[in-house]
Protein backbone atom coordinates (compact mmCIF):
# COMPACT_ATOMS: atom_id res chain seq x y z
CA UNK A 1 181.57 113.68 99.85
CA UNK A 2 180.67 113.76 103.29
CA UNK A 3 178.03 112.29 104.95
CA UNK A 4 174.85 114.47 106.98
CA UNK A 5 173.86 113.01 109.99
CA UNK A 6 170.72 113.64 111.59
CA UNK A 7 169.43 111.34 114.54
CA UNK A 8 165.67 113.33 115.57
CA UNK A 9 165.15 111.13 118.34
CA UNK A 10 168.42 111.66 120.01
CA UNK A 11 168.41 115.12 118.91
CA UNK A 12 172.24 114.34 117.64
CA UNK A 13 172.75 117.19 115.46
CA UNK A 14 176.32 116.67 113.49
CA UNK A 15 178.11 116.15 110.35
CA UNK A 16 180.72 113.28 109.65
CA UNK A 17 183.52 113.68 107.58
CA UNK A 18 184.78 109.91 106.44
CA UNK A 19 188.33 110.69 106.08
CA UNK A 20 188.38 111.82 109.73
CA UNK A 21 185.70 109.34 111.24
CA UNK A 22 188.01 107.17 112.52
CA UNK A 23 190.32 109.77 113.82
CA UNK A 24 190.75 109.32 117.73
CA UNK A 25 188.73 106.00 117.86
CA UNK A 26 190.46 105.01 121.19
CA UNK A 27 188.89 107.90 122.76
CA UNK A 28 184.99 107.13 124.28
CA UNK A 29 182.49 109.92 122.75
CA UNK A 30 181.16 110.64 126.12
CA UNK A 31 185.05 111.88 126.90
CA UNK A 32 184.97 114.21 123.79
CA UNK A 33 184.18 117.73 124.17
CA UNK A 34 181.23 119.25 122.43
CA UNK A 35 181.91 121.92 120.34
CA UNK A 36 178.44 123.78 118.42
CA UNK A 37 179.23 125.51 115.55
CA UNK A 38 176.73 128.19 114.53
CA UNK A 39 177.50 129.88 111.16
CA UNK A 40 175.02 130.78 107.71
CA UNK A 41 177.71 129.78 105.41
CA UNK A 42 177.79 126.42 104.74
CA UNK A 43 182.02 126.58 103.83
CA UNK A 44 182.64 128.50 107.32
CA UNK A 45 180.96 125.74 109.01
CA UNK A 46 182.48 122.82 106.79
CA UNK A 47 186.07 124.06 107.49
CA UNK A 48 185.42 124.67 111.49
CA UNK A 49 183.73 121.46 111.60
CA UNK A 50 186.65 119.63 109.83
CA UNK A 51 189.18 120.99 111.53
CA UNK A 52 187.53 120.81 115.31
CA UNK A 53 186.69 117.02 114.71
CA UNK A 54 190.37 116.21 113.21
CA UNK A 55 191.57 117.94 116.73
CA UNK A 56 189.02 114.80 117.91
CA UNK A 57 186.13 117.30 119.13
CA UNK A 58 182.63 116.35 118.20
CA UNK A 59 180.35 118.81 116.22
CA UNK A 60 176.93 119.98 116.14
CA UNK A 61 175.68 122.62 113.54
CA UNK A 62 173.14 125.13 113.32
CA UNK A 63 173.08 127.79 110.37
CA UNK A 64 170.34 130.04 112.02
CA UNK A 65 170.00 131.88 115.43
CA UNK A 66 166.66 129.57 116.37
CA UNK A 67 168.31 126.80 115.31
CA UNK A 68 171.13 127.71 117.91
CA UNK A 69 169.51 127.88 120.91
CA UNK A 70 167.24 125.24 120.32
CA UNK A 71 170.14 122.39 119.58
CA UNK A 72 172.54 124.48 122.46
CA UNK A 73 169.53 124.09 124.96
CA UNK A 74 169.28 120.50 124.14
CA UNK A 75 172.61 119.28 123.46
CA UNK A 76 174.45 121.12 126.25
CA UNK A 77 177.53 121.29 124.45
CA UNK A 78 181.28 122.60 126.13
CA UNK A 79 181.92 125.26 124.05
CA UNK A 80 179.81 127.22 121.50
CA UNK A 81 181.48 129.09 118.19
CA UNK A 82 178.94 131.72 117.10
CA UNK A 83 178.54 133.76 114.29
CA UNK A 84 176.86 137.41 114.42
CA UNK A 85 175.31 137.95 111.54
CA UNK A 86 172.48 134.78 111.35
CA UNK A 87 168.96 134.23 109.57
CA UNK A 88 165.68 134.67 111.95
CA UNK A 89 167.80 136.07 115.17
CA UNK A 90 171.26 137.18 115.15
CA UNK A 91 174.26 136.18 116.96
CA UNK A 92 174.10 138.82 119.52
CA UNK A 93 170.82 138.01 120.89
CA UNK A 94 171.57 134.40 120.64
CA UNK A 95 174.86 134.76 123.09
CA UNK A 96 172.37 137.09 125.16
CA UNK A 97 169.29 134.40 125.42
CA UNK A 98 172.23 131.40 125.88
CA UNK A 99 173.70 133.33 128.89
CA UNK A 100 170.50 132.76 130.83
CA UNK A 101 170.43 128.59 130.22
CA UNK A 102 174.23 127.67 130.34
CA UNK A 103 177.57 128.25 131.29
CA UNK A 104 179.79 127.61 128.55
CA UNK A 105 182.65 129.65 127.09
CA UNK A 106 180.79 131.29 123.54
CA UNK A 107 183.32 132.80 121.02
CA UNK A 108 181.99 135.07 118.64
CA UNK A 109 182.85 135.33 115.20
CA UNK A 110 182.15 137.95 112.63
CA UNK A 111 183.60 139.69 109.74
CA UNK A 112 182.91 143.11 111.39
CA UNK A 113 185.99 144.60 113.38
CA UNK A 114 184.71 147.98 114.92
CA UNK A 115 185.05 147.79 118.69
CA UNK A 116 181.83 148.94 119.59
CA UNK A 117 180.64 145.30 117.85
CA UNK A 118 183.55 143.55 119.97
CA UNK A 119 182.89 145.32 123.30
CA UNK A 120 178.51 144.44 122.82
CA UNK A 121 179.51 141.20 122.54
CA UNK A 122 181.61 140.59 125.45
CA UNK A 123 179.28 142.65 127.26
CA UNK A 124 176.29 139.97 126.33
CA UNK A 125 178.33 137.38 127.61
CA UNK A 126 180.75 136.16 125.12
CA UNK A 127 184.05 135.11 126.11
CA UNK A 128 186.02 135.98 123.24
CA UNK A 129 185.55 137.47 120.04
CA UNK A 130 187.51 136.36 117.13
CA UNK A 131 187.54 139.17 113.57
CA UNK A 132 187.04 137.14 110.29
CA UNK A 133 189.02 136.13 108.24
CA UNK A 134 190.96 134.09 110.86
CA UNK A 135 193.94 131.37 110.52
CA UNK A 136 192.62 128.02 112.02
CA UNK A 137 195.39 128.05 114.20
CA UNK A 138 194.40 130.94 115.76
CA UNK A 139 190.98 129.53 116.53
CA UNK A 140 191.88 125.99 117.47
CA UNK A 141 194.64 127.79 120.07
CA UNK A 142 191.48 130.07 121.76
CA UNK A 143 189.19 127.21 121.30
CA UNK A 144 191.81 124.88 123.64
CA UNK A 145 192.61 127.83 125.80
CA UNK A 146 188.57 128.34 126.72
CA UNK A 147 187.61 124.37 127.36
CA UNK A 148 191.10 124.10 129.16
CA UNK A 149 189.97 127.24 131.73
CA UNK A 150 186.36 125.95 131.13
CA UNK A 151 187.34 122.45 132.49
CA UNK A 152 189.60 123.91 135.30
CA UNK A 153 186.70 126.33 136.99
CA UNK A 154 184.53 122.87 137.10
CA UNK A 155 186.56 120.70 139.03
CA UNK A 156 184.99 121.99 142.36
CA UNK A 157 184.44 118.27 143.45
CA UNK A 158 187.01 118.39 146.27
CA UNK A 159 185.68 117.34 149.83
CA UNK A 160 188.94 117.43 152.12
CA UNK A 161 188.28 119.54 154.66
CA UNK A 162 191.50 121.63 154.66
CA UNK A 163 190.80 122.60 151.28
CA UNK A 164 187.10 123.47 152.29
CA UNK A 165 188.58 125.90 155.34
CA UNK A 166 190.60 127.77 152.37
CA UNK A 167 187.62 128.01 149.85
CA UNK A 168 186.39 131.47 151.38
CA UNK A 169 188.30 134.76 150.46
CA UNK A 170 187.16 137.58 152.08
CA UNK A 171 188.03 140.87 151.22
CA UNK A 172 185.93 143.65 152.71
CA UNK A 173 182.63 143.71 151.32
CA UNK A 174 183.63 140.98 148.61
CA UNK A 175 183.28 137.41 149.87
CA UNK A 176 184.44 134.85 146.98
CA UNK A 177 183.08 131.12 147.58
CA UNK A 178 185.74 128.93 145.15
CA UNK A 179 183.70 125.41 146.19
CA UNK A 180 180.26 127.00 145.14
CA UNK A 181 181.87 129.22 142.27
CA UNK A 182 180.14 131.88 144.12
CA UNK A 183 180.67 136.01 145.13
CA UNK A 184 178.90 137.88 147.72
CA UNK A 185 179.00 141.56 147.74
CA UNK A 186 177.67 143.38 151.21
CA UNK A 187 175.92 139.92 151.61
CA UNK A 188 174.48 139.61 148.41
CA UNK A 189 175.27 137.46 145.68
CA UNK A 190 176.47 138.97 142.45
CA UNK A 191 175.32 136.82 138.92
CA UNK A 192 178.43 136.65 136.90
CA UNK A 193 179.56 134.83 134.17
CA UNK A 194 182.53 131.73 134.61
CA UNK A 195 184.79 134.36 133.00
CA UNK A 196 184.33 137.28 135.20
CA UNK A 197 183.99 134.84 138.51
CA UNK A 198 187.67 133.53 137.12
CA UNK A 199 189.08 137.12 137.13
CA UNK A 200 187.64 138.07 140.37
CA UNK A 201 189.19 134.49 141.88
CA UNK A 202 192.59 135.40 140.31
CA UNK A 203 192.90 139.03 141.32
CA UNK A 204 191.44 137.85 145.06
CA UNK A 205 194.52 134.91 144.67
CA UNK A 206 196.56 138.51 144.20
CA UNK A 207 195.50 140.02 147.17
CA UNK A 208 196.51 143.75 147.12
CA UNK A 209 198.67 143.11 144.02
CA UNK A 210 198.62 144.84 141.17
CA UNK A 211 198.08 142.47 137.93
CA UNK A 212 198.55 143.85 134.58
CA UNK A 213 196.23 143.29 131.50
CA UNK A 214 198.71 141.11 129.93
CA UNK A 215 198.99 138.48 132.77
CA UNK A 216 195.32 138.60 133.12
CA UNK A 217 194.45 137.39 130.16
CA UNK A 218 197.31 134.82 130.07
CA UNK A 219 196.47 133.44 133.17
CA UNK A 220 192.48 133.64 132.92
CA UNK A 221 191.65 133.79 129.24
CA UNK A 222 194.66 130.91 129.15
CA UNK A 223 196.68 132.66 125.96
CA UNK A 224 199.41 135.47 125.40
CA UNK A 225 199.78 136.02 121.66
CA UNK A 226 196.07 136.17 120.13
CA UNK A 227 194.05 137.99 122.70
CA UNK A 228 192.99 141.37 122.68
CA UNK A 229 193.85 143.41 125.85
CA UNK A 230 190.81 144.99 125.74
CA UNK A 231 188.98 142.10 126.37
CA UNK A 232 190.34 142.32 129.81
CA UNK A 233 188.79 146.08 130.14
CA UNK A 234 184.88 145.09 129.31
CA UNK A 235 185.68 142.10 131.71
CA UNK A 236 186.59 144.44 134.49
CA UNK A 237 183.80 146.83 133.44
CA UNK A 238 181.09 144.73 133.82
CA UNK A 239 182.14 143.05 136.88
CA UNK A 240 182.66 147.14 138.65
CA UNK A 241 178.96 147.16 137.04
CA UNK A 242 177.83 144.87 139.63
CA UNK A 243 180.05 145.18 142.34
CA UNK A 244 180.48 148.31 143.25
CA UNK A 245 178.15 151.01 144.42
CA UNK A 246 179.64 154.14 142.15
CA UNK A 247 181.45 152.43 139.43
CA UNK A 248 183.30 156.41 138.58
CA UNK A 249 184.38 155.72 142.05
CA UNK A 250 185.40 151.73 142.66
CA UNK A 251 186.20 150.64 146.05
CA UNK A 252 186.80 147.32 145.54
CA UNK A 253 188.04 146.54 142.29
CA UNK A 254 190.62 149.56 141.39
CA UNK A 255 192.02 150.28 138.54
CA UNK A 256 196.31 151.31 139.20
CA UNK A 257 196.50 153.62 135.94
CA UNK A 258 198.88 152.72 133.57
CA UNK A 259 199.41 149.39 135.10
CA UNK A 260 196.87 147.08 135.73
CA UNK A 261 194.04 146.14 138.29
CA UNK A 262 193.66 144.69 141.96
CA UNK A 263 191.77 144.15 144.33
CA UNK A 264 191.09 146.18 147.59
CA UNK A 265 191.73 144.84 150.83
CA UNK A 266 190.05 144.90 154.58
């Protein structure tokens, strides 16, 4: 039997399994990463929340799309597991409406497979989408992968000033900022998600250099074996979206056909 936990006046939203409650006790809570899970069925969300505290992650819950962005909103958490199909508003529009208040890698889950569902969710914002039914495995290895690349793109805090004269990459119109996490286009600045700012950073780390799909999402999504390479396509679409002037005809971000993608130079 498990035991429901409910603090209102914290707003500390999250269920405690005993046999695992004392799992990781030498780690602080603040250290832990918080992971929301947001699913209408109540043995999805048991087995996700068992399985993400016994890898010593902490849990909130929410089996509604209101419920979601309220406790996300509130609790701030690292990393956000969301179903599609939810009571009152659904997944989609919750990823959409979360996109505007935080920065934190969302992986969608849902029974449907068609690619048009796959593609509208990374274009809202998600950064992964994962088809149900799915091994545990599987998930715990993208949820890792995310907080990992999550964690890495956050540790801007360096001050030396050597490393502050090689934050600026500027290729022709494109001017990427890696202390401020920032990208100028003709002297504007472009709003992109972490994820698409981490594949402009990598291909601009590349300059002139043709990366593949493959190595793209290795080295940004931070996995080979359960990502889908088309993940890396509605990435690169939506960042030529807002980048480039005529996206049928890409200046800056090309695509080398058959191969993979760069980016222009000078």
């Amino acid at each position: 039997m498990e035991e429901r936990r409910l603090d209102v006046e914290n707003k500390n939203y999250q269920t405690v399994h005993p046999e695992i409650a004392n799992h990781g006790e030498s780690q602080n809570e603040e250290e832990k990463k918080k992971i929301l899970v947001v699913d209408d069925e109540k043995s999805i969300v048991d087995i996700l929340v068992y399985n993400l505290q016994k890898e010593g992650y902490q849990t909130l819950e929410a089996n509604d799309g209101d419920m979601a962005i309220k406790i996300a909103n509130e609790e701030k958490p690292d990393l956000i597991l969301l179903d599609i199909m939810l009571p009152k508003v659904d997944g989609l529009t919750v990823c959409k409406s979360l996109r505007h208040t935080l920065n934190v890698p969302i992986l969608i889950l849902s029974a449907k497979d068609e690619e048009i569902d796959k593609i509208l969710g990374l274009e809202l914002g998600a950064d992964d989408y994962i088809t149900k039914p799915f091994s545990v495995r599987e998930l715990m290895a993208r949820v890792k992968a995310n907080l990992r690349k999550a964690e890495i793109s956050n540790q801007n805090e360096e001050t030396d000033e050597e490393r502050r004269a090689n934050s600026i990459i500027e290729l022709g119109e494109l001017v990427i900022d890696l202390d401020k996490f920032e990208a100028k286009v003709r002297g504007e600045v472009i709003d992109l998600t972490l994820r698409e700012f981490e594949v402009l950073r990598y291909l601009a780390n590349q300059k002139g250099q043709v990366v593949t799909r493959e190595i793209l999402l290795e080295k940004v999504w931070g996995y080979e074996y359960y990502g889908d390479i088309r993940t890396v396509d509605v990435t690169v679409r939506r960042i030529r979206e807002k980048i480039e002037k005529d996206t049928s005809s890409p200046k800056i971000l090309i695509t080398k056909r058959g191969v993979g993608y760069y980016l222009a130079g000078n």
